[in-house]
PDB file of N, CA and C in Angstrom:
ATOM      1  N   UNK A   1      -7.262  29.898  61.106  1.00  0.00           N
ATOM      2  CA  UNK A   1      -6.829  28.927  62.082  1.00  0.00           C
ATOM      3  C   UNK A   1      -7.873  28.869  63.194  1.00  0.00           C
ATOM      4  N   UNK A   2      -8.275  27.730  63.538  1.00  0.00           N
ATOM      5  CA  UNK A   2      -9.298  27.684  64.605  1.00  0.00           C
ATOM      6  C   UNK A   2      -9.151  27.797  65.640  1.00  0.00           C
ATOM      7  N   UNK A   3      -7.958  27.197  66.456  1.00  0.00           N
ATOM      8  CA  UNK A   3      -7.861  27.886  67.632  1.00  0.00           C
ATOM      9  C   UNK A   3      -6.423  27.803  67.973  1.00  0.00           C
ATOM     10  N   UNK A   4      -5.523  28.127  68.944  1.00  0.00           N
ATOM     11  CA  UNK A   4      -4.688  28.142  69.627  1.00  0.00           C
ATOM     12  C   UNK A   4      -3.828  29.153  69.073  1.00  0.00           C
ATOM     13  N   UNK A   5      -2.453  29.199  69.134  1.00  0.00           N
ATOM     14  CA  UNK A   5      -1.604  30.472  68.399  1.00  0.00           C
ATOM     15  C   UNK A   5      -1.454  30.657  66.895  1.00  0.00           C
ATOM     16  N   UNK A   6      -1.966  31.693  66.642  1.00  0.00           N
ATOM     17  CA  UNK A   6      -1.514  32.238  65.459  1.00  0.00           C
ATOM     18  C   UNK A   6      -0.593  31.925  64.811  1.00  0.00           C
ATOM     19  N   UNK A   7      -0.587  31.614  63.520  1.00  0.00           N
ATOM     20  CA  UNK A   7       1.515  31.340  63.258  1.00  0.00           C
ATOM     21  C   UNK A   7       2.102  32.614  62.854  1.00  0.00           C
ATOM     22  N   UNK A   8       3.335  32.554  63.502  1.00  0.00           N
ATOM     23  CA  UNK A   8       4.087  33.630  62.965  1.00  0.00           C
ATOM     24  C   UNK A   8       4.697  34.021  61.579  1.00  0.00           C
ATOM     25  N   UNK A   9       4.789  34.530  61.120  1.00  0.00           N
ATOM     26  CA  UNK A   9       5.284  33.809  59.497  1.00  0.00           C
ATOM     27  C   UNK A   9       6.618  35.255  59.573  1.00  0.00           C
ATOM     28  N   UNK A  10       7.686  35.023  58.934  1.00  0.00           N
ATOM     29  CA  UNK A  10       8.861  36.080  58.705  1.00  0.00           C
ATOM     30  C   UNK A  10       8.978  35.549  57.123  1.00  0.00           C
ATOM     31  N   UNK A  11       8.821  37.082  56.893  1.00  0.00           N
ATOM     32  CA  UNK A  11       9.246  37.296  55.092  1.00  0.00           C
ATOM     33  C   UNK A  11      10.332  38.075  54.871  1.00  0.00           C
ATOM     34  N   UNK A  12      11.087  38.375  56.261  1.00  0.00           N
ATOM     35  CA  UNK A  12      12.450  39.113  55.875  1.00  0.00           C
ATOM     36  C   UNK A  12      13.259  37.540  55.322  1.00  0.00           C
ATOM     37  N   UNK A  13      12.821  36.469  55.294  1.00  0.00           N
ATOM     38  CA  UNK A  13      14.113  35.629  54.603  1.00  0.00           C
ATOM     39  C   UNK A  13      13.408  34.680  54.161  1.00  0.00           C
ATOM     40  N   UNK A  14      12.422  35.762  53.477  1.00  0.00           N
ATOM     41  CA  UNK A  14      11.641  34.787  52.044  1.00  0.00           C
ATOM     42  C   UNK A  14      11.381  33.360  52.151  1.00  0.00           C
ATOM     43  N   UNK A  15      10.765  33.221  53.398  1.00  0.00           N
ATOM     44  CA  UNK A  15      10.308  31.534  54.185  1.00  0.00           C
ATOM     45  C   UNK A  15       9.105  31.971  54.205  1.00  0.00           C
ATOM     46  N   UNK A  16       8.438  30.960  53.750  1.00  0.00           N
ATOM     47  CA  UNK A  16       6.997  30.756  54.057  1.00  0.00           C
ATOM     48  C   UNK A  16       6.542  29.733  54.367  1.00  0.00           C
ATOM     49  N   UNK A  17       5.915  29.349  55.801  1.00  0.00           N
ATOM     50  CA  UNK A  17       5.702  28.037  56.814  1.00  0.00           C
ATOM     51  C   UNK A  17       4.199  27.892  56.704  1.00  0.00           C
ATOM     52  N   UNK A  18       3.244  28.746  56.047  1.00  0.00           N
ATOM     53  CA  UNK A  18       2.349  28.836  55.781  1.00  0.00           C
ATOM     54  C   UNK A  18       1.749  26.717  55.500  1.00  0.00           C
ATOM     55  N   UNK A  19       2.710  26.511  55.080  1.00  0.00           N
ATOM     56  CA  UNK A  19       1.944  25.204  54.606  1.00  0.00           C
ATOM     57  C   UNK A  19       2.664  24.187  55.716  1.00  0.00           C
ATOM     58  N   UNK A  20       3.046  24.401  56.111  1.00  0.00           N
ATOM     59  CA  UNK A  20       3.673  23.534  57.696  1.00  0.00           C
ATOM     60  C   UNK A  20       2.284  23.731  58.518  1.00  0.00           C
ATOM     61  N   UNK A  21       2.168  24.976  58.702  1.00  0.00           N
ATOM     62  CA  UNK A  21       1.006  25.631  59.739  1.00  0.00           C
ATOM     63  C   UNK A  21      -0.435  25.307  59.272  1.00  0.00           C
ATOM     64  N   UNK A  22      -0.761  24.711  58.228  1.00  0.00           N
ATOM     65  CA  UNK A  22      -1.939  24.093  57.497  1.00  0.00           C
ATOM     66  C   UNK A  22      -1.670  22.345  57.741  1.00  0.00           C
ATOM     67  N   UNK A  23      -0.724  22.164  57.447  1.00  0.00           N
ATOM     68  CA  UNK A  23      -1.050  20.809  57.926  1.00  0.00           C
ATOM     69  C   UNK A  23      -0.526  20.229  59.122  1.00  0.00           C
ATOM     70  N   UNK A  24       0.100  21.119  60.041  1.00  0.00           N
ATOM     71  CA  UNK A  24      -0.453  20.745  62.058  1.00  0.00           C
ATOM     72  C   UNK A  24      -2.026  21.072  61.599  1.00  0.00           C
ATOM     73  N   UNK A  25      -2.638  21.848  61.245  1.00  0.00           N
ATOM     74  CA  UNK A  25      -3.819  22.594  61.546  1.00  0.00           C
ATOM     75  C   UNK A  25      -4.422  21.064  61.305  1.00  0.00           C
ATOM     76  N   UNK A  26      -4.846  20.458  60.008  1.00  0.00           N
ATOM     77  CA  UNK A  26      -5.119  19.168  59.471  1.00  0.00           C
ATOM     78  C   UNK A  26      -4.585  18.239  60.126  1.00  0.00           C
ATOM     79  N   UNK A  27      -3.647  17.987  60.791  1.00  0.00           N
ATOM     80  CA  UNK A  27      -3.461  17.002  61.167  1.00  0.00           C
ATOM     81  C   UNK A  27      -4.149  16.809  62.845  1.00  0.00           C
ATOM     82  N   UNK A  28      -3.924  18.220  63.145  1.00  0.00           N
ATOM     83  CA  UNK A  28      -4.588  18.397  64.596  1.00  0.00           C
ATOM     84  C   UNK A  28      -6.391  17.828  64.635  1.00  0.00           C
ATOM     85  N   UNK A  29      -6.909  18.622  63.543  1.00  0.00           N
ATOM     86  CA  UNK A  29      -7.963  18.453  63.730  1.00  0.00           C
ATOM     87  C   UNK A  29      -9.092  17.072  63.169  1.00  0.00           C
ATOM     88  N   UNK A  30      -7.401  16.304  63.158  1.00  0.00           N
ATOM     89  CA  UNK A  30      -8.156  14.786  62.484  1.00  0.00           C
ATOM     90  C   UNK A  30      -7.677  14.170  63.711  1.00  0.00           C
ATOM     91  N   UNK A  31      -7.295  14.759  64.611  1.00  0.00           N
ATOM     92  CA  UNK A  31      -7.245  13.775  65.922  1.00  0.00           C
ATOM     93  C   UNK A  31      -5.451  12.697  65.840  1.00  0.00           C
ATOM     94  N   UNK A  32      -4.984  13.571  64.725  1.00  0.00           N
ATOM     95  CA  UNK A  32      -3.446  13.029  64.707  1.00  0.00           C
ATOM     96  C   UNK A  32      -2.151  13.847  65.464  1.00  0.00           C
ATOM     97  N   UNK A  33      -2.726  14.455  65.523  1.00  0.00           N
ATOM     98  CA  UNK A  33      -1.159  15.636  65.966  1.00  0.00           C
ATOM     99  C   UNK A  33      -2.091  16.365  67.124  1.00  0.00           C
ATOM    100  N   UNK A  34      -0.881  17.058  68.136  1.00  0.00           N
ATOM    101  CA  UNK A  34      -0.953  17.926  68.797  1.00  0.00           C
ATOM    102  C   UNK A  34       0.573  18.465  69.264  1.00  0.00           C
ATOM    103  N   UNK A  35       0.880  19.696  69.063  1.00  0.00           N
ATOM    104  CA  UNK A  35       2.343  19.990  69.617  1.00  0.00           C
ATOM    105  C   UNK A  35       2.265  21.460  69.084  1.00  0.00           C
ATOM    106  N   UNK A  36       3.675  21.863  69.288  1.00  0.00           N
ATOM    107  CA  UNK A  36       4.141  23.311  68.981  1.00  0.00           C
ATOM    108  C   UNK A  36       5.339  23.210  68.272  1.00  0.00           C
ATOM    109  N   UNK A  37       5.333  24.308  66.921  1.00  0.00           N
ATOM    110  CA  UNK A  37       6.539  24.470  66.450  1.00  0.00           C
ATOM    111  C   UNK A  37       7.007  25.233  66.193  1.00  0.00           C
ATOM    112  N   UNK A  38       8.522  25.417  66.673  1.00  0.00           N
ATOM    113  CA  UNK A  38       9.384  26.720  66.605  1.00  0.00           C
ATOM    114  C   UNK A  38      10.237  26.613  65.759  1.00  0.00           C
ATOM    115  N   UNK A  39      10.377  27.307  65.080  1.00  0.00           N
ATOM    116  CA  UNK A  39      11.744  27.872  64.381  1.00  0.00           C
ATOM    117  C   UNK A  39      12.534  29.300  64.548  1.00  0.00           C
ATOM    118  N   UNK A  40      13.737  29.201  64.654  1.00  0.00           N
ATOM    119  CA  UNK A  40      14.477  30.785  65.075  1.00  0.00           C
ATOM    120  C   UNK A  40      16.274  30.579  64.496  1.00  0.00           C
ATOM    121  N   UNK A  41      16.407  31.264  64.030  1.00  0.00           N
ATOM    122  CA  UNK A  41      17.863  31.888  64.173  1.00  0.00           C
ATOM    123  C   UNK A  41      18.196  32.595  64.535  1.00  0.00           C
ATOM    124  N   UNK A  42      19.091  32.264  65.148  1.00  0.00           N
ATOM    125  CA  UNK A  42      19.591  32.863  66.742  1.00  0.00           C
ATOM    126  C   UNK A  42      18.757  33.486  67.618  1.00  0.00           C
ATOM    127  N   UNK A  43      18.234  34.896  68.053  1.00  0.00           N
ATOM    128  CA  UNK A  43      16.983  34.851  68.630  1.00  0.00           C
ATOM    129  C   UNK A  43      16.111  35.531  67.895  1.00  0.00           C
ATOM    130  N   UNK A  44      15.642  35.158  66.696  1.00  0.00           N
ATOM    131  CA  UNK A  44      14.867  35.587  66.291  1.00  0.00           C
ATOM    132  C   UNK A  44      13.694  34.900  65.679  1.00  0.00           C
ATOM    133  N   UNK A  45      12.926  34.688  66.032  1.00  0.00           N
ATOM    134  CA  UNK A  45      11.823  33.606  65.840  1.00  0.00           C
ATOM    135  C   UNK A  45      11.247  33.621  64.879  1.00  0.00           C
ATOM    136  N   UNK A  46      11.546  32.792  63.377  1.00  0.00           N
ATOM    137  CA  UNK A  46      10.715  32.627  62.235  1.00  0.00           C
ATOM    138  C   UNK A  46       9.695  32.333  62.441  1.00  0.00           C
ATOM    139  N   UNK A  47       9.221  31.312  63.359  1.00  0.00           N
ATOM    140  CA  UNK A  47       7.972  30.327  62.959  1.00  0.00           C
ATOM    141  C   UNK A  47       7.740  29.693  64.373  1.00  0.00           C
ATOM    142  N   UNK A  48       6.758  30.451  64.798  1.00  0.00           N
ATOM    143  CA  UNK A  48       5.800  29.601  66.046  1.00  0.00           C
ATOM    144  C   UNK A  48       4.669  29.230  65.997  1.00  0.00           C
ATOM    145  N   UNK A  49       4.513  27.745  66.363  1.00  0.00           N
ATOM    146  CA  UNK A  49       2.574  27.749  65.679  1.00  0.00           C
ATOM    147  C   UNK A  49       2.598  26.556  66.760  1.00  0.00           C
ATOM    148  N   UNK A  50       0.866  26.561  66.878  1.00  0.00           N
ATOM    149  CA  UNK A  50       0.569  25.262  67.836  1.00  0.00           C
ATOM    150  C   UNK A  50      -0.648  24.976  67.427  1.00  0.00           C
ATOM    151  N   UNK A  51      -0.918  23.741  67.402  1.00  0.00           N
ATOM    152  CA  UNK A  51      -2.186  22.780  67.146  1.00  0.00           C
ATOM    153  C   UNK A  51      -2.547  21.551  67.438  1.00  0.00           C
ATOM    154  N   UNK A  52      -3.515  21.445  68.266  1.00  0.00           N
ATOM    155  CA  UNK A  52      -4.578  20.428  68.679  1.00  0.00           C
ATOM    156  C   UNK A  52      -5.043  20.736  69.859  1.00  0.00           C
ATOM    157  N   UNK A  53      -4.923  19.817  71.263  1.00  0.00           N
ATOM    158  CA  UNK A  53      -5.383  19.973  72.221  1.00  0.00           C
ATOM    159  C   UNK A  53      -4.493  19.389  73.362  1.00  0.00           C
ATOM    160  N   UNK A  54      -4.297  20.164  74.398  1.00  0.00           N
ATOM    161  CA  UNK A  54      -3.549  19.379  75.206  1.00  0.00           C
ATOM    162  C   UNK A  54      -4.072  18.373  76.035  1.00  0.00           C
ATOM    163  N   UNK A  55      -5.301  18.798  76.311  1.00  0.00           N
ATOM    164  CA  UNK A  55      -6.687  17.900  77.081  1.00  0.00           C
ATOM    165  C   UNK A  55      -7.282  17.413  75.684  1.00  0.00           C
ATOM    166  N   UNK A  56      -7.616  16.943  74.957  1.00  0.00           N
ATOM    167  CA  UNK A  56      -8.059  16.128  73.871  1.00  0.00           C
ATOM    168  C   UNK A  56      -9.639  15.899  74.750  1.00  0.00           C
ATOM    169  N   UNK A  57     -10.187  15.475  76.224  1.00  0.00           N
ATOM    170  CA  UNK A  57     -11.129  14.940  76.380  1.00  0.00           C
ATOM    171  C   UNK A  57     -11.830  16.708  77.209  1.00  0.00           C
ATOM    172  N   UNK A  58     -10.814  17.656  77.341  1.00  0.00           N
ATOM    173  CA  UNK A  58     -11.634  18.681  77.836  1.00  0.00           C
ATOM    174  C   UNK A  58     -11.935  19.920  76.858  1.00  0.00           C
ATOM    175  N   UNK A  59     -11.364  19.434  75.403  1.00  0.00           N
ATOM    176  CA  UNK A  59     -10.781  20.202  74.659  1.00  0.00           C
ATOM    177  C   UNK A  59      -9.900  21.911  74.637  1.00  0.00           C
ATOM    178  N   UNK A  60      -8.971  21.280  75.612  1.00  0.00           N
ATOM    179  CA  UNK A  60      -8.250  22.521  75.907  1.00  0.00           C
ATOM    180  C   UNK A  60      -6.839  22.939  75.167  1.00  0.00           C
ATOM    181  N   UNK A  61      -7.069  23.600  74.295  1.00  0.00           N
ATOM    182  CA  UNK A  61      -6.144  24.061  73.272  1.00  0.00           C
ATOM    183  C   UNK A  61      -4.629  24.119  73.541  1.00  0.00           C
ATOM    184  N   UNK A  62      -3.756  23.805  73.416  1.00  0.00           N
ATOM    185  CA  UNK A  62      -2.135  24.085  73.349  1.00  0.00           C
ATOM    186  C   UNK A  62      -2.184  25.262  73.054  1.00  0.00           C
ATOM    187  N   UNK A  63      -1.382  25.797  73.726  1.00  0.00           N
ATOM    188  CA  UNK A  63      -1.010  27.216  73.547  1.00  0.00           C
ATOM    189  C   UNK A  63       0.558  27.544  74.239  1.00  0.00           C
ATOM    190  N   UNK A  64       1.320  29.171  74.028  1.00  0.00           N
ATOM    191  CA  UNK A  64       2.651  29.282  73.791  1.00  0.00           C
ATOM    192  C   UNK A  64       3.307  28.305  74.885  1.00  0.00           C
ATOM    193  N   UNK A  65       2.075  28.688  76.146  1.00  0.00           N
ATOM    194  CA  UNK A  65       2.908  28.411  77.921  1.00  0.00           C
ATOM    195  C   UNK A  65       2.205  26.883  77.779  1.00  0.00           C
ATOM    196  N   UNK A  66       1.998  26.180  77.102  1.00  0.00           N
ATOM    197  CA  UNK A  66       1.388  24.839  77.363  1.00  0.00           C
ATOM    198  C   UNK A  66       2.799  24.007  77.757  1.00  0.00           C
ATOM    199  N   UNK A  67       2.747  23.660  79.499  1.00  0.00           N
ATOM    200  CA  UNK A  67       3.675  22.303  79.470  1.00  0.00           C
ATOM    201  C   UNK A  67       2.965  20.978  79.303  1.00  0.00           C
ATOM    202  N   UNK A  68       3.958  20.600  78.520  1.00  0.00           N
ATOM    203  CA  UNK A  68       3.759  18.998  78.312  1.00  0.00           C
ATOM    204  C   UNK A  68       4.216  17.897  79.276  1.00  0.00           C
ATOM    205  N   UNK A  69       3.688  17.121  79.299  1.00  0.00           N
ATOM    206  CA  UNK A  69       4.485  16.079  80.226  1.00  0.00           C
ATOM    207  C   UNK A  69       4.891  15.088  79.580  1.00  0.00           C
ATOM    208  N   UNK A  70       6.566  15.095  79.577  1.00  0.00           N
ATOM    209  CA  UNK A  70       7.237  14.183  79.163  1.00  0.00           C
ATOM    210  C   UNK A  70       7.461  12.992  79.099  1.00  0.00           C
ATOM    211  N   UNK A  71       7.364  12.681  80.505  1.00  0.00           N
ATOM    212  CA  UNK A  71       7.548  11.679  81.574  1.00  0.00           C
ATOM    213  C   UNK A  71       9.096  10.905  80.942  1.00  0.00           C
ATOM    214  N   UNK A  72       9.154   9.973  80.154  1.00  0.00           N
ATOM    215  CA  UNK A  72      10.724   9.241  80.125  1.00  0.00           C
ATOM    216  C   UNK A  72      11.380  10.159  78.599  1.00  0.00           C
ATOM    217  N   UNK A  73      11.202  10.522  78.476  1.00  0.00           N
ATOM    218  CA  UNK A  73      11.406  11.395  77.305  1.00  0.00           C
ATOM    219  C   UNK A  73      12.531  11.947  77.024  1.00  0.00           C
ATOM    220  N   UNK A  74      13.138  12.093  78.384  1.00  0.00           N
ATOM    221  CA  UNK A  74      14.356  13.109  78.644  1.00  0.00           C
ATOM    222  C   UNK A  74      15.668  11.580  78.349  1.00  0.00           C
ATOM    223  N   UNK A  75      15.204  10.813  78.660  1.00  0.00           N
ATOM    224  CA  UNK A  75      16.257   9.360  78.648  1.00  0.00           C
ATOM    225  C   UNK A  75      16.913   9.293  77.454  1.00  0.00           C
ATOM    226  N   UNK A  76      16.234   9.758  76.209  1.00  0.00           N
ATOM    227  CA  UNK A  76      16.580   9.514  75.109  1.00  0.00           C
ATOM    228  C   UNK A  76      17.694  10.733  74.755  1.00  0.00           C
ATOM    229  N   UNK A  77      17.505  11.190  74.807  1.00  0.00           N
ATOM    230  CA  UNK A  77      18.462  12.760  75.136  1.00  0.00           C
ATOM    231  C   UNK A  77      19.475  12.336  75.936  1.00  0.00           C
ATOM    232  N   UNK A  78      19.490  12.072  76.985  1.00  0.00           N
ATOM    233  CA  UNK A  78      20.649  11.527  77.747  1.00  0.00           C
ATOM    234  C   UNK A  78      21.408  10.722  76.990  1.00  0.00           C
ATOM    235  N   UNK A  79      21.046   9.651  76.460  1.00  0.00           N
ATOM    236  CA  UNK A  79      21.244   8.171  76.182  1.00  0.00           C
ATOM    237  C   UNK A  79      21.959   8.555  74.704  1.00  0.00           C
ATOM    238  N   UNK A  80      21.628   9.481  73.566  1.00  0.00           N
ATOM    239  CA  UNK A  80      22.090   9.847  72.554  1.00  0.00           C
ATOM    240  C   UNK A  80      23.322  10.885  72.908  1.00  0.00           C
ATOM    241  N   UNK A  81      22.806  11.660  74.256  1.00  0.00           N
ATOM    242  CA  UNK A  81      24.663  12.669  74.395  1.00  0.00           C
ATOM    243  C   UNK A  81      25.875  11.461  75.272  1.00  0.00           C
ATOM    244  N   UNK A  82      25.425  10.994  76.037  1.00  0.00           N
ATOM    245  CA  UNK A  82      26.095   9.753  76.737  1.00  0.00           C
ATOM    246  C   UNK A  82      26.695   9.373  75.516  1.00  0.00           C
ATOM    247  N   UNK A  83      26.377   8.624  74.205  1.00  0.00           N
ATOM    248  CA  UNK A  83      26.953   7.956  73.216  1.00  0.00           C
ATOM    249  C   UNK A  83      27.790   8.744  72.719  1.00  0.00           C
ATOM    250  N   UNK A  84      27.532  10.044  72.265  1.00  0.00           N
ATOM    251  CA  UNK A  84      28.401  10.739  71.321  1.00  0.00           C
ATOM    252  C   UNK A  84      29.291  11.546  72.273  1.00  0.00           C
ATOM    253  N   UNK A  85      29.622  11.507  73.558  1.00  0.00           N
ATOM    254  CA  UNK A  85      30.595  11.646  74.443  1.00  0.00           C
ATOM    255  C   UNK A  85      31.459  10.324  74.542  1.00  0.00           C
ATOM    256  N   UNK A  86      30.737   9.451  74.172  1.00  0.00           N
ATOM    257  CA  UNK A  86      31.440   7.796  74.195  1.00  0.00           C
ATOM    258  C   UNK A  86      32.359   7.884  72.779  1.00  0.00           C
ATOM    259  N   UNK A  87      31.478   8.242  71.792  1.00  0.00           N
ATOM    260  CA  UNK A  87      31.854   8.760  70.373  1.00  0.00           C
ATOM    261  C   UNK A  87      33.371   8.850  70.521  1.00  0.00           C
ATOM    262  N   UNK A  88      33.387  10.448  70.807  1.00  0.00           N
ATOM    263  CA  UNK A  88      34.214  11.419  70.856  1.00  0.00           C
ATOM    264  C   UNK A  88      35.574  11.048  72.178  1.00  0.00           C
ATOM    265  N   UNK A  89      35.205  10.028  72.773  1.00  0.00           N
ATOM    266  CA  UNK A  89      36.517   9.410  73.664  1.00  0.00           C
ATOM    267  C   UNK A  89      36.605  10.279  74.966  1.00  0.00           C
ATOM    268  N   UNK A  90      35.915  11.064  75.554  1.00  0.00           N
ATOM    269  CA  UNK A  90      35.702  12.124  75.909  1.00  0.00           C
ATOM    270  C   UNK A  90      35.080  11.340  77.981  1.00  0.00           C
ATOM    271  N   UNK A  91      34.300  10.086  77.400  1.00  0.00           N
ATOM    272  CA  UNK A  91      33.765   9.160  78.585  1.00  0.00           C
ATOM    273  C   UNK A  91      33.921   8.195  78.622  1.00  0.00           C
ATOM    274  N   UNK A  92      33.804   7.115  79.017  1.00  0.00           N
ATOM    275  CA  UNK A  92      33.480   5.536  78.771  1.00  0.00           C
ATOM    276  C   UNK A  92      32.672   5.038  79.772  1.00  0.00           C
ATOM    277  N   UNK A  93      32.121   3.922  78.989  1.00  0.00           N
ATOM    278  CA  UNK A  93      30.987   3.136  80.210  1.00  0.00           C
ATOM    279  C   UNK A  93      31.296   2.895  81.161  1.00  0.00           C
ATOM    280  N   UNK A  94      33.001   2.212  81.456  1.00  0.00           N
ATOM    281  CA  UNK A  94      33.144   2.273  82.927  1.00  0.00           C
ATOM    282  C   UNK A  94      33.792   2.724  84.022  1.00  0.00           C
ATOM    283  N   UNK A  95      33.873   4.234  83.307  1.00  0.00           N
ATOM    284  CA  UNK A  95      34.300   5.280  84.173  1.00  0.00           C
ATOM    285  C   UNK A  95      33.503   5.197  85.354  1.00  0.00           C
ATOM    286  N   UNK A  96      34.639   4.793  86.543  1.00  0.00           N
ATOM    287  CA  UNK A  96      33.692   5.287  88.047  1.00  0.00           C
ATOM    288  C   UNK A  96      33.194   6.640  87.935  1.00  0.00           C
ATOM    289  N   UNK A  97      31.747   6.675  88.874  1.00  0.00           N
ATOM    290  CA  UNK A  97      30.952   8.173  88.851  1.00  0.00           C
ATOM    291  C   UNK A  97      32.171   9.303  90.089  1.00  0.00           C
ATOM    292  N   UNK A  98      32.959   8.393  90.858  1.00  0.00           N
ATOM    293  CA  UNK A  98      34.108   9.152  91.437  1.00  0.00           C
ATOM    294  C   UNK A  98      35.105   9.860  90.635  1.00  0.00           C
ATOM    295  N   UNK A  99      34.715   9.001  89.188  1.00  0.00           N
ATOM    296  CA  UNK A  99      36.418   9.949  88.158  1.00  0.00           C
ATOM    297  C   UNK A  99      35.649  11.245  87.941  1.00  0.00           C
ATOM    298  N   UNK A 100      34.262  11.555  87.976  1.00  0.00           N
ATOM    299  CA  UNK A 100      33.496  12.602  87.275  1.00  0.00           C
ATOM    300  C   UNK A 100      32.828  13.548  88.759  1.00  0.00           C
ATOM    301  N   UNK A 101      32.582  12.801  89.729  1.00  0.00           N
ATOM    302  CA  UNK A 101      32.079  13.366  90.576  1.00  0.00           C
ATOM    303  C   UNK A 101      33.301  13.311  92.239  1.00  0.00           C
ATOM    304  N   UNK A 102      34.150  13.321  92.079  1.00  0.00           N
ATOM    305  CA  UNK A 102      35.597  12.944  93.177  1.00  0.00           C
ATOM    306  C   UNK A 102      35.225  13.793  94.337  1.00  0.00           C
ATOM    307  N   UNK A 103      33.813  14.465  94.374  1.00  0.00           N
ATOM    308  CA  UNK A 103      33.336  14.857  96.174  1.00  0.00           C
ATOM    309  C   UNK A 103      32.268  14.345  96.786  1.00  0.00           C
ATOM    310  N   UNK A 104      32.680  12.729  96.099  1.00  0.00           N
ATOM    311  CA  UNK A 104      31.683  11.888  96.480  1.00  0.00           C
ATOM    312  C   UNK A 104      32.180  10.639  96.054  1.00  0.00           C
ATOM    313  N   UNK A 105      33.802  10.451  96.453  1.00  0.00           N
ATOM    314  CA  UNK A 105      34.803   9.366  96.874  1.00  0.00           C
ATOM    315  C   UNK A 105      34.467   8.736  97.965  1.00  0.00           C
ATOM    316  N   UNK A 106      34.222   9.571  99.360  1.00  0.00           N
ATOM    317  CA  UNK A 106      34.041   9.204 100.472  1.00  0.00           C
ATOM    318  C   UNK A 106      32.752   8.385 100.748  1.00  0.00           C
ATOM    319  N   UNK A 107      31.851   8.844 100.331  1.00  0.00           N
ATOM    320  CA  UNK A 107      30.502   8.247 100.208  1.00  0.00           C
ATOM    321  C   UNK A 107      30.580   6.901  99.325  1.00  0.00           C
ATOM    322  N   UNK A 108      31.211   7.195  98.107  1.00  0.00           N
ATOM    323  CA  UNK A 108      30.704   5.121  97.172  1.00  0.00           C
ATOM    324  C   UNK A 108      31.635   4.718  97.721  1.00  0.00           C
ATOM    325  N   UNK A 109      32.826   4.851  99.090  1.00  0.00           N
ATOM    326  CA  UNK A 109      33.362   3.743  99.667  1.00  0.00           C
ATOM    327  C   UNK A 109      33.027   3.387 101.195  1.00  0.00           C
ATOM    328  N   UNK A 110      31.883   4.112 101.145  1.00  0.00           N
ATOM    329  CA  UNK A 110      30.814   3.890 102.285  1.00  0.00           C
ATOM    330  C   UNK A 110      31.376   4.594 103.666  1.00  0.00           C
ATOM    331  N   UNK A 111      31.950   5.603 103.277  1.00  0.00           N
ATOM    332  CA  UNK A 111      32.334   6.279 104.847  1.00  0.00           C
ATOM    333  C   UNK A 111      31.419   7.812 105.012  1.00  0.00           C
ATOM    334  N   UNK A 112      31.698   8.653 105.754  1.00  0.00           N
ATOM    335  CA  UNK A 112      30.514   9.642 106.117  1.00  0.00           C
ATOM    336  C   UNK A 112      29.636  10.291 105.170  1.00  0.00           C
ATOM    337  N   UNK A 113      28.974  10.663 105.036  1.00  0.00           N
ATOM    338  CA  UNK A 113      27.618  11.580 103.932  1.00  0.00           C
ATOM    339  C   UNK A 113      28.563  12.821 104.466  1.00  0.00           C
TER     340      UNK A 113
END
């Protein structure tokens, strides 16, 4: 592997990611991929590997502590648990934010902060 983390590989449950971890490696180094991938049950970590660059123009490797920047990323996550709380009958779209947040009645009817 050329650069960034090592992959971990676990043979206590006869998994071998070996070929996951070859083609981030290939895909990284064709200028297609860059990221990290984990796998674990419960806390025990099968499979950590990372490949490409997080700087692509400084070539600075991804590695374990590499943050990414998301930027709207998180919306989609919201927007998919929002639904399946809609799902599950649990919310609805036009629940006032007072039925969920009621210590902040006073405020959306415009009286003291």
């Amino acid at each position: 592997m050329p650069r960034g983390i090592e992959p971990a590989f676990m043979s206590d449950f006869g998994l071998d990611f070996r070929p996951v971890a070859d083609l981030m490696q290939v895909e990284a180094l064709a200028g297609r991929f860059a990221g990290v991938a984990l796998v674990a049950r419960g806390d025990q970590v099968l499979f950590e590997h990372a490949a490409g660059d997080a700087l692509r123009w400084a070539k600075l490797p991804i590695l374990r502590n590499t943050r990414f920047q998301l930027a709207s990323t998180g919306k989609l996550f919201t927007v998919v648990a929002i639904g399946q709380l809609i799902e599950q009958g649990r919310v609805a779209l036009d629940d006032a934010l007072t039925h969920w947040l009621p210590e902040h009645t006073a405020r959306a009817l415009g009286g003291p902060r």
